[in-house]
N, C-alpha and C. Protein backbone atom coordinates (compact mmCIF):
# COMPACT_ATOMS: atom_id res chain seq x y z
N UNK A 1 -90.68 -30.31 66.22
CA UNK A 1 -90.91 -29.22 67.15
C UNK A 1 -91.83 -28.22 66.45
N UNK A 2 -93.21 -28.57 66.53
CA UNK A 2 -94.10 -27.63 65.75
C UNK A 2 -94.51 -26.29 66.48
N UNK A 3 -95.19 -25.32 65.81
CA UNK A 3 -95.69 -23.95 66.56
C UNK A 3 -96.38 -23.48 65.72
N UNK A 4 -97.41 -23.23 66.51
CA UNK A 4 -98.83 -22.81 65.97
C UNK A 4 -98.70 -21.12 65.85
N UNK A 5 -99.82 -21.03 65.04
CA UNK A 5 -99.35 -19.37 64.64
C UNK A 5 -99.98 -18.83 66.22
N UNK A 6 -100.41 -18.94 66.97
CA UNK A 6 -101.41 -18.50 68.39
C UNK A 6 -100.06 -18.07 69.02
N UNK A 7 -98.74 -18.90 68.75
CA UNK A 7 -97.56 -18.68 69.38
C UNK A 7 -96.66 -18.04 68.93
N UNK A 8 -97.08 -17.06 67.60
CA UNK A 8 -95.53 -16.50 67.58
C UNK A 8 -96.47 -15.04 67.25
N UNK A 9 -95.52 -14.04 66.96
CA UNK A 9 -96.21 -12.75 66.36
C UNK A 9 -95.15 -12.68 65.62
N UNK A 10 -96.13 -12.15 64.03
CA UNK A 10 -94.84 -11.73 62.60
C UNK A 10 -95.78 -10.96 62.40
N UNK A 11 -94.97 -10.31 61.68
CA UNK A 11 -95.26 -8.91 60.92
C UNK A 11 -94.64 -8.82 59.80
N UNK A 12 -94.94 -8.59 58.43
CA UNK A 12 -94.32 -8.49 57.15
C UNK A 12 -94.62 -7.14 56.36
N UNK A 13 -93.21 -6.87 55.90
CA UNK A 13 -94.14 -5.57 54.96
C UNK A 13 -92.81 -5.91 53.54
N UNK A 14 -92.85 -4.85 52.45
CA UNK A 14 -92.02 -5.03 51.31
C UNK A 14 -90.52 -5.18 52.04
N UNK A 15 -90.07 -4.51 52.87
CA UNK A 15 -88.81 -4.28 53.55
C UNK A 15 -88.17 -5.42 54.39
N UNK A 16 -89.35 -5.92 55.63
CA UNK A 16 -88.70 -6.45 56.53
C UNK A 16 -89.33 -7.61 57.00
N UNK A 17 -89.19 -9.02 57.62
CA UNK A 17 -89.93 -9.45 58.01
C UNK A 17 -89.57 -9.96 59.59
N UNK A 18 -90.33 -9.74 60.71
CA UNK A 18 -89.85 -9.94 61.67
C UNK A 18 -90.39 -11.01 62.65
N UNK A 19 -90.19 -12.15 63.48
CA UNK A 19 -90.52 -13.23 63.79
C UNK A 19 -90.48 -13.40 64.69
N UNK A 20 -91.03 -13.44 66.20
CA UNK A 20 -90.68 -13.49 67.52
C UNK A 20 -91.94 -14.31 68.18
N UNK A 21 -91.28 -14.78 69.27
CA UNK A 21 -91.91 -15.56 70.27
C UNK A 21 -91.39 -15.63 71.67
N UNK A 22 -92.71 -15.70 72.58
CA UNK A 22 -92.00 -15.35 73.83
C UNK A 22 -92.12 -16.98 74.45
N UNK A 23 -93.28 -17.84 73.89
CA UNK A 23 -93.69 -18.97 74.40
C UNK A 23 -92.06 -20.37 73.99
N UNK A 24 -91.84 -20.05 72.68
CA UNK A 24 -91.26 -21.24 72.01
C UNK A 24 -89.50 -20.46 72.01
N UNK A 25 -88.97 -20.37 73.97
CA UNK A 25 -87.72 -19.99 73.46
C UNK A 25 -86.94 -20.17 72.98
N UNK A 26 -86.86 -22.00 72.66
CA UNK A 26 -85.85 -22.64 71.78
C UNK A 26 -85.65 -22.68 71.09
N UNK A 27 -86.79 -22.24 70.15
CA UNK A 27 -86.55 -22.30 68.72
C UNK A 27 -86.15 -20.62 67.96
N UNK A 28 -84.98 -20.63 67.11
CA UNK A 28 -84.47 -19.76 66.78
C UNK A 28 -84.88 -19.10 66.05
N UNK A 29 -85.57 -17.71 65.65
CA UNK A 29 -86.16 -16.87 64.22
C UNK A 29 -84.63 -16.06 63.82
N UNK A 30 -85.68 -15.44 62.87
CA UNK A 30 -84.56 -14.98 62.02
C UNK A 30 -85.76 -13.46 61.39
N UNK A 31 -84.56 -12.03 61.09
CA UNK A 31 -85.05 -11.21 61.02
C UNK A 31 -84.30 -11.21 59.63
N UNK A 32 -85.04 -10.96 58.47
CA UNK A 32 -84.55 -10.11 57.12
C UNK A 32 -84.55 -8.67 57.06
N UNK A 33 -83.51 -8.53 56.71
CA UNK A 33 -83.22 -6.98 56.35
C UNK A 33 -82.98 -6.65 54.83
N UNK A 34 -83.67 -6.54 53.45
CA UNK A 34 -82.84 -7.03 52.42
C UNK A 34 -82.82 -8.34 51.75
N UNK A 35 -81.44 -8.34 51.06
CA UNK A 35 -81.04 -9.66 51.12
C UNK A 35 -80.26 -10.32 52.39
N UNK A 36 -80.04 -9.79 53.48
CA UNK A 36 -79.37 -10.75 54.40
C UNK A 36 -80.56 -11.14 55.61
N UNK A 37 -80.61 -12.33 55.74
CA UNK A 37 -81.10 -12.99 57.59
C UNK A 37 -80.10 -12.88 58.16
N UNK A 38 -80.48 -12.05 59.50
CA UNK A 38 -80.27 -12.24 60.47
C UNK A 38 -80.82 -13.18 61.46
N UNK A 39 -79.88 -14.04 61.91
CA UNK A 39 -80.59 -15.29 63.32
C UNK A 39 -80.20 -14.45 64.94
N UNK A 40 -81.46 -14.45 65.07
CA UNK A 40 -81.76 -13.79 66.31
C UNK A 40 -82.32 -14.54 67.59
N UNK A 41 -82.16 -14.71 68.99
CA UNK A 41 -82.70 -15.39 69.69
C UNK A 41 -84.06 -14.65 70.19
N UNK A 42 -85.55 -15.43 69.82
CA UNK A 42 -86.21 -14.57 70.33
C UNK A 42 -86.69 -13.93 71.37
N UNK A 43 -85.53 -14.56 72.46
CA UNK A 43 -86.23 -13.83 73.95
C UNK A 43 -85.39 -12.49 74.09
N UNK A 44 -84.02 -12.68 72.83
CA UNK A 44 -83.45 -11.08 73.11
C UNK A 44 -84.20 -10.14 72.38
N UNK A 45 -84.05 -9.14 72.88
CA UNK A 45 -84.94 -7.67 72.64
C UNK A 45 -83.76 -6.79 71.87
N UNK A 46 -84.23 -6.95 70.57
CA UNK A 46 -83.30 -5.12 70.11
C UNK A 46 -83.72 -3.56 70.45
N UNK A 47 -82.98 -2.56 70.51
CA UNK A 47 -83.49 -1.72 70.94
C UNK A 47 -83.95 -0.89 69.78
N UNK A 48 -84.73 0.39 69.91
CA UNK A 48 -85.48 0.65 69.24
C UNK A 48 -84.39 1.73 67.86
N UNK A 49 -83.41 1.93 68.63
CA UNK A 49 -81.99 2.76 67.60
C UNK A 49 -81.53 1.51 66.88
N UNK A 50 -81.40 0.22 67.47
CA UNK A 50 -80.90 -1.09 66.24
C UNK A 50 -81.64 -1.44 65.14
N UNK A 51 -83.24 -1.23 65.49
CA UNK A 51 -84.26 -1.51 64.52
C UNK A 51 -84.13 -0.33 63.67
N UNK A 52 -83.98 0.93 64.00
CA UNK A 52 -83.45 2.23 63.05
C UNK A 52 -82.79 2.21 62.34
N UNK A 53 -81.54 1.69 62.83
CA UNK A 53 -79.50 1.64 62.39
C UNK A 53 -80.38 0.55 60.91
N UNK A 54 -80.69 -0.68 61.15
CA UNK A 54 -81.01 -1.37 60.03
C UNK A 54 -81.64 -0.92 59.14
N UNK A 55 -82.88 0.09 59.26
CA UNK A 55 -83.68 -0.19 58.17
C UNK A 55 -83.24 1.50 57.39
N UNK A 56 -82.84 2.01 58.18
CA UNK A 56 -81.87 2.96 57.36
C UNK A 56 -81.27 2.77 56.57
N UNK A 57 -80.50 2.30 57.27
CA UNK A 57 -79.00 1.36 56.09
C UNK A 57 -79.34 0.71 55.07
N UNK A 58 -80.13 -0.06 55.23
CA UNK A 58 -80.86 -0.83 53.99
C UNK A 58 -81.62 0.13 52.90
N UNK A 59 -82.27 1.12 53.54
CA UNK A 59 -83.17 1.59 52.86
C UNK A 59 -81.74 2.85 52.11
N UNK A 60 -81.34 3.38 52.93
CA UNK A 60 -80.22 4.47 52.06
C UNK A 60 -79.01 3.33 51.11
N UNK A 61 -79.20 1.96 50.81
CA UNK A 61 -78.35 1.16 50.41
C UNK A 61 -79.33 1.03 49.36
N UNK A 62 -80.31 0.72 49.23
CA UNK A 62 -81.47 0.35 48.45
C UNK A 62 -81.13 1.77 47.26
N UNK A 63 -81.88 2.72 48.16
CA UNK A 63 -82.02 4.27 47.43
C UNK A 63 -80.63 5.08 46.61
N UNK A 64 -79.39 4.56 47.62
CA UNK A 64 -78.18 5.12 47.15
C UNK A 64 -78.19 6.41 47.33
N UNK A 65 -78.64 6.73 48.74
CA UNK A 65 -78.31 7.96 49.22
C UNK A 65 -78.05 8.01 50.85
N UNK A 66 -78.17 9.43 51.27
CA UNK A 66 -77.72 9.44 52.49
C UNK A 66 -79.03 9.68 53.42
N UNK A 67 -79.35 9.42 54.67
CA UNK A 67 -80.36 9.38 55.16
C UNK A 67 -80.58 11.40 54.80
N UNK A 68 -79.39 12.45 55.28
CA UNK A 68 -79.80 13.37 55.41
C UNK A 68 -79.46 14.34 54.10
N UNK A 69 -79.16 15.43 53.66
CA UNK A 69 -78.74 16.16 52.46
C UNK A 69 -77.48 16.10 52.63
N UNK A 70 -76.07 16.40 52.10
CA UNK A 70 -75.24 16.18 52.06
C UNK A 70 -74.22 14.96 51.89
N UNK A 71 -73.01 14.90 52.60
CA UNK A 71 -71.94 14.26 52.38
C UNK A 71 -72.18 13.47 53.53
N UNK A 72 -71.10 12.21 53.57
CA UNK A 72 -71.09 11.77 55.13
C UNK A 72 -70.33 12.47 56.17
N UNK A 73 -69.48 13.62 56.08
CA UNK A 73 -69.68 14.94 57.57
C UNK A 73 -70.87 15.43 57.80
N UNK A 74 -71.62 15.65 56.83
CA UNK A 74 -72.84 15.98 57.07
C UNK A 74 -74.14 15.30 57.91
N UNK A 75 -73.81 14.12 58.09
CA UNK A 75 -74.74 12.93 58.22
C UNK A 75 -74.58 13.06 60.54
N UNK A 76 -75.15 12.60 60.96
CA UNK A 76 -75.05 12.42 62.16
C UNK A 76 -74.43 11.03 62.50
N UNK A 77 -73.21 11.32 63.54
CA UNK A 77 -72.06 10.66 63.78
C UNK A 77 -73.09 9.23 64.26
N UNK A 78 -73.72 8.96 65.35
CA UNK A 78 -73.94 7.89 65.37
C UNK A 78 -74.71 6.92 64.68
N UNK A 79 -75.48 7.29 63.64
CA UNK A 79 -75.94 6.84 62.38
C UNK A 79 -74.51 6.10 61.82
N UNK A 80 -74.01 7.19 61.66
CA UNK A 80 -72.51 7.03 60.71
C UNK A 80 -71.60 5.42 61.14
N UNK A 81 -71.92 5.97 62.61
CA UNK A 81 -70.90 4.68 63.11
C UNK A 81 -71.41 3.71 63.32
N UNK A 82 -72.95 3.43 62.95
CA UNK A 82 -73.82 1.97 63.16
C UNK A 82 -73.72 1.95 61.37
N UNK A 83 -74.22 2.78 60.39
CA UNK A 83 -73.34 2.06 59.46
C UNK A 83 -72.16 1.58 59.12
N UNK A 84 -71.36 1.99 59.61
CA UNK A 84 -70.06 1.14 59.76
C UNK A 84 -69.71 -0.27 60.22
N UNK A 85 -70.36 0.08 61.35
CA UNK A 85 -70.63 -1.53 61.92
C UNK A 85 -71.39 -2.45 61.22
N UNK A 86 -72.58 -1.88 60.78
CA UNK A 86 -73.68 -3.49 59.90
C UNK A 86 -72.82 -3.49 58.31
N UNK A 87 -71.93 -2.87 57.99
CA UNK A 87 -71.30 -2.95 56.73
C UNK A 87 -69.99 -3.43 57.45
N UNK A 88 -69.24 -3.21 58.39
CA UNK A 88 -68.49 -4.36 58.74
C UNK A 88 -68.90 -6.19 58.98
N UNK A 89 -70.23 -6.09 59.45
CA UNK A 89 -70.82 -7.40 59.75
C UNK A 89 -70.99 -8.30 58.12
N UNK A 90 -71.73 -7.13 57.22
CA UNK A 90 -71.93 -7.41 56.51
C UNK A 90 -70.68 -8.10 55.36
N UNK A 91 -69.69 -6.93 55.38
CA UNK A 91 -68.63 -8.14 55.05
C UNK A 91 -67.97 -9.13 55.21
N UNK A 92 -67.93 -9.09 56.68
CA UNK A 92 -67.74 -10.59 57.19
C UNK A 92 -68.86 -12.01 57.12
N UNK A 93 -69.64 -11.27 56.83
CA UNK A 93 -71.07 -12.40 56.59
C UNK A 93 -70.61 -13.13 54.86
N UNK A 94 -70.44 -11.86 54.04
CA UNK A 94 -70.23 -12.11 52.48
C UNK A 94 -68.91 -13.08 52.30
N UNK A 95 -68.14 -12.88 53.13
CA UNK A 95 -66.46 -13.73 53.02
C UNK A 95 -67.09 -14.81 53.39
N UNK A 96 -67.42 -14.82 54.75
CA UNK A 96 -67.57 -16.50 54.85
C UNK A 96 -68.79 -16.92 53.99
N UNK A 97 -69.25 -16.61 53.58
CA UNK A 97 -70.38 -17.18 52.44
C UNK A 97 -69.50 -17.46 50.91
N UNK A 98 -68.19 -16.92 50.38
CA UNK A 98 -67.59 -16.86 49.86
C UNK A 98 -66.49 -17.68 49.83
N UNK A 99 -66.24 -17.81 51.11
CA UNK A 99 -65.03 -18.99 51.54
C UNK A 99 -65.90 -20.21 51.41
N UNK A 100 -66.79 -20.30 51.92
CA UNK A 100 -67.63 -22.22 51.89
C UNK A 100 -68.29 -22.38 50.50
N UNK A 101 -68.29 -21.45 49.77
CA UNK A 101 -68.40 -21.74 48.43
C UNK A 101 -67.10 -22.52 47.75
N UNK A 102 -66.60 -21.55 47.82
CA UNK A 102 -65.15 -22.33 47.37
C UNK A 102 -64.87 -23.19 47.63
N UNK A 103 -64.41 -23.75 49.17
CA UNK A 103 -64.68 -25.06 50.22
C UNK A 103 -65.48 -25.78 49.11
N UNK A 104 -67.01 -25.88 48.93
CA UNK A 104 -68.15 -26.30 48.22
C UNK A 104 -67.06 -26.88 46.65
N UNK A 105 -66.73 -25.77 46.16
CA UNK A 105 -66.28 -26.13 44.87
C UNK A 105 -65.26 -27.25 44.63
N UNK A 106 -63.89 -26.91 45.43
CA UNK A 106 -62.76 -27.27 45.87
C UNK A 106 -62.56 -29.04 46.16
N UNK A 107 -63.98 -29.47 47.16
CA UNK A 107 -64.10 -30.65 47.08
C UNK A 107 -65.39 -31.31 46.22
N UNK A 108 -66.05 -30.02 45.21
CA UNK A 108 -66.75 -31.01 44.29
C UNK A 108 -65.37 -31.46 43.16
N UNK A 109 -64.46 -31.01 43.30
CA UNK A 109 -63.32 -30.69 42.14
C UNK A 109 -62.58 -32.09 42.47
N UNK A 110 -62.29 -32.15 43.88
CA UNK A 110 -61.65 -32.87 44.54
C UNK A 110 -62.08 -34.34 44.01
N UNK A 111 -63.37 -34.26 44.11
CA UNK A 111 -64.51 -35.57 43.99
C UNK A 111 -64.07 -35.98 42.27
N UNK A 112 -64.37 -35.47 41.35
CA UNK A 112 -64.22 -35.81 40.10
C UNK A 112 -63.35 -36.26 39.53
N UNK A 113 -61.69 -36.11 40.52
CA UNK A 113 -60.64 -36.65 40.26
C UNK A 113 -60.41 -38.34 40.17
């Protein structure tokens, strides 16, 4: 299932790389944020506060600070509560990457017996 570059639009910079197509809906891209991909379908549309919520987060995760001066009361609540959420995702992404490792190990262990 090939695709010519005429068919998709990417954009790359140090931060993010983003991959979409409106022609080739079947085939699935994937958005980096970081170290994590995200698999995205490309006929869905994020909105322009989700593309924010991410590269915030990443970037105040990167920097080790807060987007604004202060504490997190200080910070604006719905910022606050979309980091919550991609750091909830995010740990659930890290467990199961953590669990099929083990899985991975468990029956290379299994095997040697």
């Amino acid at each position: 299932m090939g695709i010519s570059e005429g068919e998709i639009e990417y954009e790359e910079n140090d931060k993010f790389i983003h991959v979409r197509s409106d022609k080739k809906s079947e085939i699935n891209f994937s958005l980096t944020c970081g170290k994590f991909r995200f698999h995205i379908c490309p006929v869905g549309v994020s909105s322009d506060d989700t593309d924010f919520f991410l590269k915030t987060y990443f970037l105040c995760e990167k920097f080790g600070c807060m987007p604004e001066q202060g504490g997190v009361l200080d910070q604006d609540n719905r910022l606050m509560e979309a980091f919550s959420i991609i750091n909830s995702e995010i740990g659930k992404f890290e467990k199961k990457e953590l669990d099929k490792q083990k899985r991975e190990t468990d029956k290379q262990k299994r095997k040697s017996y």
